[in-house]
Protein backbone atom coordinates (compact mmCIF):
# COMPACT_ATOMS: atom_id res chain seq x y z
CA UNK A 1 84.43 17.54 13.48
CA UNK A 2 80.95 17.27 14.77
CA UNK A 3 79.92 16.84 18.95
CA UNK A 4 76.44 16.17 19.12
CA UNK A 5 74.92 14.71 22.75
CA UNK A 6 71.67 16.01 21.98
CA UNK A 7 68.52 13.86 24.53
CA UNK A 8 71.37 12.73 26.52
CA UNK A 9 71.82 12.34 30.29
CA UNK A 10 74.90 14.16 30.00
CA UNK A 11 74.81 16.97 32.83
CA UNK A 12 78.10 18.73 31.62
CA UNK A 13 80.96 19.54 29.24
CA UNK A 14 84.70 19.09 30.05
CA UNK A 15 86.40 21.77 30.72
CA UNK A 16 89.40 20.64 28.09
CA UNK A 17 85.99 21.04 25.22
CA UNK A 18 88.16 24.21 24.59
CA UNK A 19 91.49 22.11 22.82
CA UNK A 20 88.61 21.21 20.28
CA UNK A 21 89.93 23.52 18.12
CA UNK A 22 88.58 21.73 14.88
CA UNK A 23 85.55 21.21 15.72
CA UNK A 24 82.86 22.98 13.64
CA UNK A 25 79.66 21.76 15.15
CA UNK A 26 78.29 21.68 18.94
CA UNK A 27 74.59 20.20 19.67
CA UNK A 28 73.66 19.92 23.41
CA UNK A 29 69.53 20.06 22.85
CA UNK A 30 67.79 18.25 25.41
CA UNK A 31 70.25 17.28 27.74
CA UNK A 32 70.61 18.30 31.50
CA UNK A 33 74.08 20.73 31.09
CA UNK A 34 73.20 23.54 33.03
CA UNK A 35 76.57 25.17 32.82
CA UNK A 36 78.95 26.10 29.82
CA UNK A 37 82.62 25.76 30.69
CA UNK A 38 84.72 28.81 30.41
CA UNK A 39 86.68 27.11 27.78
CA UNK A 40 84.05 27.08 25.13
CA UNK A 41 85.28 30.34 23.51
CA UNK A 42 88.32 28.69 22.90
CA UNK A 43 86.04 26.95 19.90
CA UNK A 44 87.50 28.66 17.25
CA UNK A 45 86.13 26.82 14.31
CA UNK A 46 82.49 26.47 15.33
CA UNK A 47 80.09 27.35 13.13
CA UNK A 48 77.02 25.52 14.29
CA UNK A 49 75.94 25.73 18.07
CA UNK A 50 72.67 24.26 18.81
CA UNK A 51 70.73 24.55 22.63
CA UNK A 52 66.79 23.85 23.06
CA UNK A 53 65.00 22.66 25.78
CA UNK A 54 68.08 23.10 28.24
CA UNK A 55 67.84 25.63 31.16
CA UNK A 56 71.21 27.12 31.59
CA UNK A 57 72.08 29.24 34.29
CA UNK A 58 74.26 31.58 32.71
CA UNK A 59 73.77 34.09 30.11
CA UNK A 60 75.69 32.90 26.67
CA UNK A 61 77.58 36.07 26.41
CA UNK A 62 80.19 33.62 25.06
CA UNK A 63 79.05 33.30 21.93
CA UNK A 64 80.43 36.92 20.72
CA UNK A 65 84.16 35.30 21.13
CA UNK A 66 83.43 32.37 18.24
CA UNK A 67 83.84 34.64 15.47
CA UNK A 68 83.60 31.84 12.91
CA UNK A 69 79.57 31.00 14.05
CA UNK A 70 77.69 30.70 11.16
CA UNK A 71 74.57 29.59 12.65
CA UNK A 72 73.18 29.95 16.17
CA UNK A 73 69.63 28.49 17.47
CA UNK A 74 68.06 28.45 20.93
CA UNK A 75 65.04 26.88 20.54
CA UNK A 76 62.23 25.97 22.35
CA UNK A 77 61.45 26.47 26.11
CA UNK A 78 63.22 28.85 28.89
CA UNK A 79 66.62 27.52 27.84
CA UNK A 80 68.03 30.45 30.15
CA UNK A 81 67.03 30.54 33.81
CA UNK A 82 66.91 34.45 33.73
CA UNK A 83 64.98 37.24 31.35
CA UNK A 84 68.00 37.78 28.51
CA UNK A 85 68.07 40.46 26.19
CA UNK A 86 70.58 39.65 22.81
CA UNK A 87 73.54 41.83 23.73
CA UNK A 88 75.02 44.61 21.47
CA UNK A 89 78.27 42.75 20.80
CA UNK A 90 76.24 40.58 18.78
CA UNK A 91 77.30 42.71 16.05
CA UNK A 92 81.05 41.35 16.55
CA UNK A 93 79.45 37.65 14.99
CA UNK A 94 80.73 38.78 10.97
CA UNK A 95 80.10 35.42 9.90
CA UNK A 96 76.74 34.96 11.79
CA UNK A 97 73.97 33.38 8.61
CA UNK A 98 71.30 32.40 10.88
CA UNK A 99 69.90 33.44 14.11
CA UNK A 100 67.30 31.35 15.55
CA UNK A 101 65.00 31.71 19.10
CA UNK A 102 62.07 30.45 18.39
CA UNK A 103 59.65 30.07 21.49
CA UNK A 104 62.95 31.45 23.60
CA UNK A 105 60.29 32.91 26.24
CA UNK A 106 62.63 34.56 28.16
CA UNK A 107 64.30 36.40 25.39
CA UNK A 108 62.30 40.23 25.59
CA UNK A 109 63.80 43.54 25.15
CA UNK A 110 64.72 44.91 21.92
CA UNK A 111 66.68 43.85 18.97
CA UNK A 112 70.21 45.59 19.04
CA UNK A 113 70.53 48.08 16.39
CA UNK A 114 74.13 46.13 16.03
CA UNK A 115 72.26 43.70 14.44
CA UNK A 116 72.75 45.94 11.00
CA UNK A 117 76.63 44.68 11.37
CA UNK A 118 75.72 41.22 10.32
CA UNK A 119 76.35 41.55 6.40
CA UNK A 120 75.67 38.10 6.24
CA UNK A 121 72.79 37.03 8.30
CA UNK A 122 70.11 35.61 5.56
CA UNK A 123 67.58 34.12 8.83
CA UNK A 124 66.65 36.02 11.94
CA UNK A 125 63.83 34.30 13.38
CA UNK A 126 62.14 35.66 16.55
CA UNK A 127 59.02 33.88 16.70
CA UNK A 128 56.93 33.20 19.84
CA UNK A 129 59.51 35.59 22.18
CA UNK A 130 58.76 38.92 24.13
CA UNK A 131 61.12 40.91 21.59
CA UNK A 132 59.53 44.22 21.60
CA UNK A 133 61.15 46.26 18.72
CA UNK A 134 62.89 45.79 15.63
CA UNK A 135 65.89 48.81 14.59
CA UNK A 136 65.91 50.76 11.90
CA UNK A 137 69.11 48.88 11.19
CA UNK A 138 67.76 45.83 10.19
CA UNK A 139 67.47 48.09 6.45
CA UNK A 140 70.89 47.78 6.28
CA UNK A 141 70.96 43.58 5.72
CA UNK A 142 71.07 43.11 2.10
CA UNK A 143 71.57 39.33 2.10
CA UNK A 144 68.42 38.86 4.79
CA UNK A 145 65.47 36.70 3.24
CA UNK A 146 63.94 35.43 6.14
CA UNK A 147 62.61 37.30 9.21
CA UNK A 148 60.42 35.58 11.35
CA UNK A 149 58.22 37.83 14.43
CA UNK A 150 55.03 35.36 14.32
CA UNK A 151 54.13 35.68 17.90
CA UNK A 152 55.75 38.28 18.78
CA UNK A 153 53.40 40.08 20.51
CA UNK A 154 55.01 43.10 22.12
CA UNK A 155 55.88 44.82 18.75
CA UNK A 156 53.97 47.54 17.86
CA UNK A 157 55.19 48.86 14.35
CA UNK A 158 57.63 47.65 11.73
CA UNK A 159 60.99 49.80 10.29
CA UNK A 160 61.90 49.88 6.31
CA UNK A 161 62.42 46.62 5.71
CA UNK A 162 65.58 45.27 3.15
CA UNK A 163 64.05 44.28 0.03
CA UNK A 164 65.70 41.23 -0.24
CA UNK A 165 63.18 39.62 1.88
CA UNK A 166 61.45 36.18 0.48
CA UNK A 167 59.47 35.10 3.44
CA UNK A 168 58.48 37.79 6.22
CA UNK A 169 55.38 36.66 9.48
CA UNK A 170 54.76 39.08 11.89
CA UNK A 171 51.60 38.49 14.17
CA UNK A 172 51.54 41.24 17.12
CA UNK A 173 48.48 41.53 19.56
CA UNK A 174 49.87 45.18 19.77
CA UNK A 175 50.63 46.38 16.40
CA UNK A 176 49.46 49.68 16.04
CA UNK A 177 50.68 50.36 12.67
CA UNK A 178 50.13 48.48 9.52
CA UNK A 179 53.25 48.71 7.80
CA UNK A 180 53.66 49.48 3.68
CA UNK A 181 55.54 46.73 2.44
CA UNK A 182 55.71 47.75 -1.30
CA UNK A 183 59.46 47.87 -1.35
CA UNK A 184 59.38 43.93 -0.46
CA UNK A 185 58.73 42.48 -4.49
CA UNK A 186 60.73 39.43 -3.68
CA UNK A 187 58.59 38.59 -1.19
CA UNK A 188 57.37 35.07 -1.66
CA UNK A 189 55.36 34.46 1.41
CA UNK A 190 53.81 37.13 4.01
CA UNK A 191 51.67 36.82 7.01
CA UNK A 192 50.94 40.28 8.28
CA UNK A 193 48.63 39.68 11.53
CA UNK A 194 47.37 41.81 14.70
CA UNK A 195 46.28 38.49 16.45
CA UNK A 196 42.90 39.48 15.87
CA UNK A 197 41.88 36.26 14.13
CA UNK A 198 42.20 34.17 17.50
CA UNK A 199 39.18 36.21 19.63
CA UNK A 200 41.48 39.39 20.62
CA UNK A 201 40.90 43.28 19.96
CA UNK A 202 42.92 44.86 17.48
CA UNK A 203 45.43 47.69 18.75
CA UNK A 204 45.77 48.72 14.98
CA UNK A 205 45.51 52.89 15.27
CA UNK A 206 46.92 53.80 12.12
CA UNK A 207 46.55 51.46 8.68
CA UNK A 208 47.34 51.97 5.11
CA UNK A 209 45.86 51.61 1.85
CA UNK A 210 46.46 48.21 1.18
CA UNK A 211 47.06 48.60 -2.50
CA UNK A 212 50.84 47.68 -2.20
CA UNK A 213 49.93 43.93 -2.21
CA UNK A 214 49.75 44.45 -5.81
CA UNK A 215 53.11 45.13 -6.10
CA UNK A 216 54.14 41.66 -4.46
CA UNK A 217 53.47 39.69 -8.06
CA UNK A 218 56.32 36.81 -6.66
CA UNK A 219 53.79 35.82 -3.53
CA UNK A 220 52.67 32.29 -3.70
CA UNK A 221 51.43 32.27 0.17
CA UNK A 222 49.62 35.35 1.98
CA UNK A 223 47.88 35.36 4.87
CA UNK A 224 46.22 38.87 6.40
CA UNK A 225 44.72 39.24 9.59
CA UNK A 226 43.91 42.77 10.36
CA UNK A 227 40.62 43.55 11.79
CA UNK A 228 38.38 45.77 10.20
CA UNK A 229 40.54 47.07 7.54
CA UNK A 230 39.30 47.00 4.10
CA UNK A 231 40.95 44.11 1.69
CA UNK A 232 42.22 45.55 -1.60
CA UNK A 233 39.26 45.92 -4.37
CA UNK A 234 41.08 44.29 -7.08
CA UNK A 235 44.89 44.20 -5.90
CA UNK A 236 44.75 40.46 -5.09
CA UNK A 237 43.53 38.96 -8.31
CA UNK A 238 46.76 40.71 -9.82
CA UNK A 239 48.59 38.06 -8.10
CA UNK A 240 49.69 35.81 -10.56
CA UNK A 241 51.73 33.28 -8.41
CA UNK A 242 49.02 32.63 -5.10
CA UNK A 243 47.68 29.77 -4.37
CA UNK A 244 47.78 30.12 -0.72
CA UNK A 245 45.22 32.82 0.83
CA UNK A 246 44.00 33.47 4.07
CA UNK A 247 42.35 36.53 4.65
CA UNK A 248 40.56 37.04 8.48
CA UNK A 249 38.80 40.11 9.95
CA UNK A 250 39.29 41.97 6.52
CA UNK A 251 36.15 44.12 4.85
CA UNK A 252 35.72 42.20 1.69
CA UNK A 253 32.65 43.96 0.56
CA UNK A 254 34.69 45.97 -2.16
CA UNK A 255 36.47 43.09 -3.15
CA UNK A 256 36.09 42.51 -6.73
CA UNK A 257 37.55 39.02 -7.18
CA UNK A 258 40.54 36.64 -5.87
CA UNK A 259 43.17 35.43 -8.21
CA UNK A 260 42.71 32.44 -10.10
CA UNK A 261 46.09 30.80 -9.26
CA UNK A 262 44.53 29.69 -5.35
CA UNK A 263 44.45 26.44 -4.63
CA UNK A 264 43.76 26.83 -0.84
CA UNK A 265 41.63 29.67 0.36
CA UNK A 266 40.33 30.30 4.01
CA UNK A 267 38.45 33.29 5.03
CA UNK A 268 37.64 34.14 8.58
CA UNK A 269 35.51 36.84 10.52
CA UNK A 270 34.52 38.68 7.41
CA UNK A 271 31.46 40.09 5.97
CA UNK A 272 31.52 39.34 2.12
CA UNK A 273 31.77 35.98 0.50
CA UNK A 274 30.68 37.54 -2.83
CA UNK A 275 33.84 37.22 -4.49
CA UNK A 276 34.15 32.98 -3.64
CA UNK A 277 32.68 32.12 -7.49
CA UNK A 278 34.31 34.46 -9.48
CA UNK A 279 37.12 32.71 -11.44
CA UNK A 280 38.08 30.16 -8.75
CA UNK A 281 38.73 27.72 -11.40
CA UNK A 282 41.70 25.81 -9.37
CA UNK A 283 40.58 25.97 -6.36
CA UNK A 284 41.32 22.99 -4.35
CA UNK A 285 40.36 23.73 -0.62
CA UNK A 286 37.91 26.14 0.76
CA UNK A 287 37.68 26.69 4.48
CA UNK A 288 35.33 29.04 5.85
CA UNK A 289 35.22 30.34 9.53
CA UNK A 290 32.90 32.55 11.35
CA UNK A 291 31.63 34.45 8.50
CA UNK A 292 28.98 37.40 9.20
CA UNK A 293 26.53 35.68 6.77
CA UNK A 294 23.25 34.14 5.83
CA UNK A 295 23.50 32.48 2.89
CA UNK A 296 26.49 31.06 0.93
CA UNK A 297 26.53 29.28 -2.75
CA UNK A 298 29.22 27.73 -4.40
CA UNK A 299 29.54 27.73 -7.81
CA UNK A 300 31.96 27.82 -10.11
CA UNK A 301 34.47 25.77 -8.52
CA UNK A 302 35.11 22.63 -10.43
CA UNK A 303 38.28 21.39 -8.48
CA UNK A 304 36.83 22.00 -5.15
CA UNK A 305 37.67 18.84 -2.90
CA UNK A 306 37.28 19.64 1.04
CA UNK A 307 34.83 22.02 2.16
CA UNK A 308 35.17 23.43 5.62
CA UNK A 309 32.25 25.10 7.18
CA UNK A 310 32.51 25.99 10.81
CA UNK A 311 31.17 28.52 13.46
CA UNK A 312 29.15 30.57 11.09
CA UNK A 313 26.25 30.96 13.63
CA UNK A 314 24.42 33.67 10.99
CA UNK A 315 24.37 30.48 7.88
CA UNK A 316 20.97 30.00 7.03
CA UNK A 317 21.05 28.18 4.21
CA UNK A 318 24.41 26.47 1.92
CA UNK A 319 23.53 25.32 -1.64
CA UNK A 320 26.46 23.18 -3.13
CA UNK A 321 25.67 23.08 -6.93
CA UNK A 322 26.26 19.68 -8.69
CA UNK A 323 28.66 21.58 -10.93
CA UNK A 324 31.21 20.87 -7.96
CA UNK A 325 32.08 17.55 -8.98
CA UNK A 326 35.23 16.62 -7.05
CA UNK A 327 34.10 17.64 -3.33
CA UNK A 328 34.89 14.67 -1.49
């Protein structure tokens, strides 16, 4: 059984919601309920509970009494009225698969180190909140392939992360430390960020050499933004599987080349271009932003169809060669 009144009018559930002992899914997005009856922890059998864009007025503590909750998502807006930290007892939530508050503004504080009791969670996504620290405990979720802290911009350093891991984005105005992810090799796609790439200083006081990215061989979309820190010499074009790249505020002079797998590559705020005609073969999409320099030539590139160029105020002169046939 299924209750969705999501972009209703509907200002409030019935008390007797609770004899809905069946039902499995609740939805009340968009809608003007600013209060949860007591009798919602009689729900039993939910496993879905959906709330974004509400503003409720009262903490959902609740949620630690539906022990059958699969997945949980507040999304979206101040959907509580107050600053709300998730609550130790979230560890009580066995079943819990997915944990969603994305742009949950209100949520800050940091993640219980209960958080390690939910053998089952495979999606914790954070993004866009004022969640400040991650525990140590997080190590402990084998089944976890998605963790999501883009935006989060309060954390300053990352624990031992479980290796299951397929997709991981952090992006933290104040990381200080840039985390080795070597144990991750399932990871598929990473974005590793210090917010640096939209105008603000890095806090980064302690980096690493970033040689593990060769041990990622399964990535197909990376994205680094870490001011000032120099990229991998020759790391990257051992990456068999990428086709996204985005590399920003990275020293690129030592860079020997990128792998030939990209299809889409975008480089922002660095100093070296060198590497841009070296085996590019497939290369479908080239954006270029801000780059510290005078001249750049393409060559090389025989697939090359869009062509960004924008805000390099140090770009003298751009030769296109005609061997770039496709540009369109």
């Amino acid at each position: 059984m299924k209750l969705d009144v999501s972009s209703t009018m509907i200002t409030r559930l019935p008390d007797s919601i609770g004899r809905l002992t069946r039902l499995v899914t609740l939805k009340i997005s968009s809608t003007l309920i600013a209060e949860l009856p007591s009798s919602i922890d009689g729900l039993q059998s939910l496993s879905s509970f959906h709330v974004s864009h509400n503003v409720i007025e009262e903490r959902p503590t609740f949620i630690v009494n539906l022990e059958s909750l699969r997945v949980f998502k507040l999304l979206g807006g101040d959907c509580f009225a107050t600053p709300w930290e998730l609550p130790s007892i979230i560890g009580r939530l066995r079943n819990l698969e997915e944990l969603y508050a994305d742009y949950f503004t209100v949520l800050e504080g940091e993640v219980p180190p209960e958080i390690g009791e939910l053998s089952l969670l495979r999606i914790l996504s954070l993004k866009h909140t004022r969640i400040v620290k991650v525990p140590r405990t997080i190590g402990k979720l084998r089944c976890l392939q998605i963790l999501d802290l883009e935006g989060c911009d309060e954390i300053q350093e990352l624990p031992v992360l479980p290796d299951s891991l397929i997709i991981l984005r952090l992006k933290s105005q104040l990381l200080q430390i840039v985390p080795n992810l070597s144990n991750l090799t399932n990871l598929v796609e990473l974005l590793l960020s210090d917010g640096s790439e939209n105008g603000n200083p890095s806090s980064i006081i302690q980096t690493c050499d970033l040689q593990w990215i060769g041990k990622l061989s399964k990535l197909t979309k990376l994205k680094l933004c870490i001011l000032d820190v120099p990229a991998p010499p020759s790391e990257l074009s051992s990456l068999p599987l990428l086709s996204q790249l985005t590399l920003s505020g990275l020293d690129l002079q030592t860079v020997r080349k990128l792998p030939s797998s990209l299809l889409e590559l975008e480089l922002k705020n660095v100093n070296s271009i060198d590497s841009l005609s070296l085996n590019l073969r497939n290369l479908i999409e080239l954006r270029l932003f801000d780059t510290q320099v005078n001249e750049i030539h393409l060559d090389g590139l025989p697939q090359l169809e869009k062509l960004t160029v924008s805000a390099c105020e140090l770009l003298e002169k751009l030769c296109v060669l005609s061997t770039i046939e496709k540009l369109k």
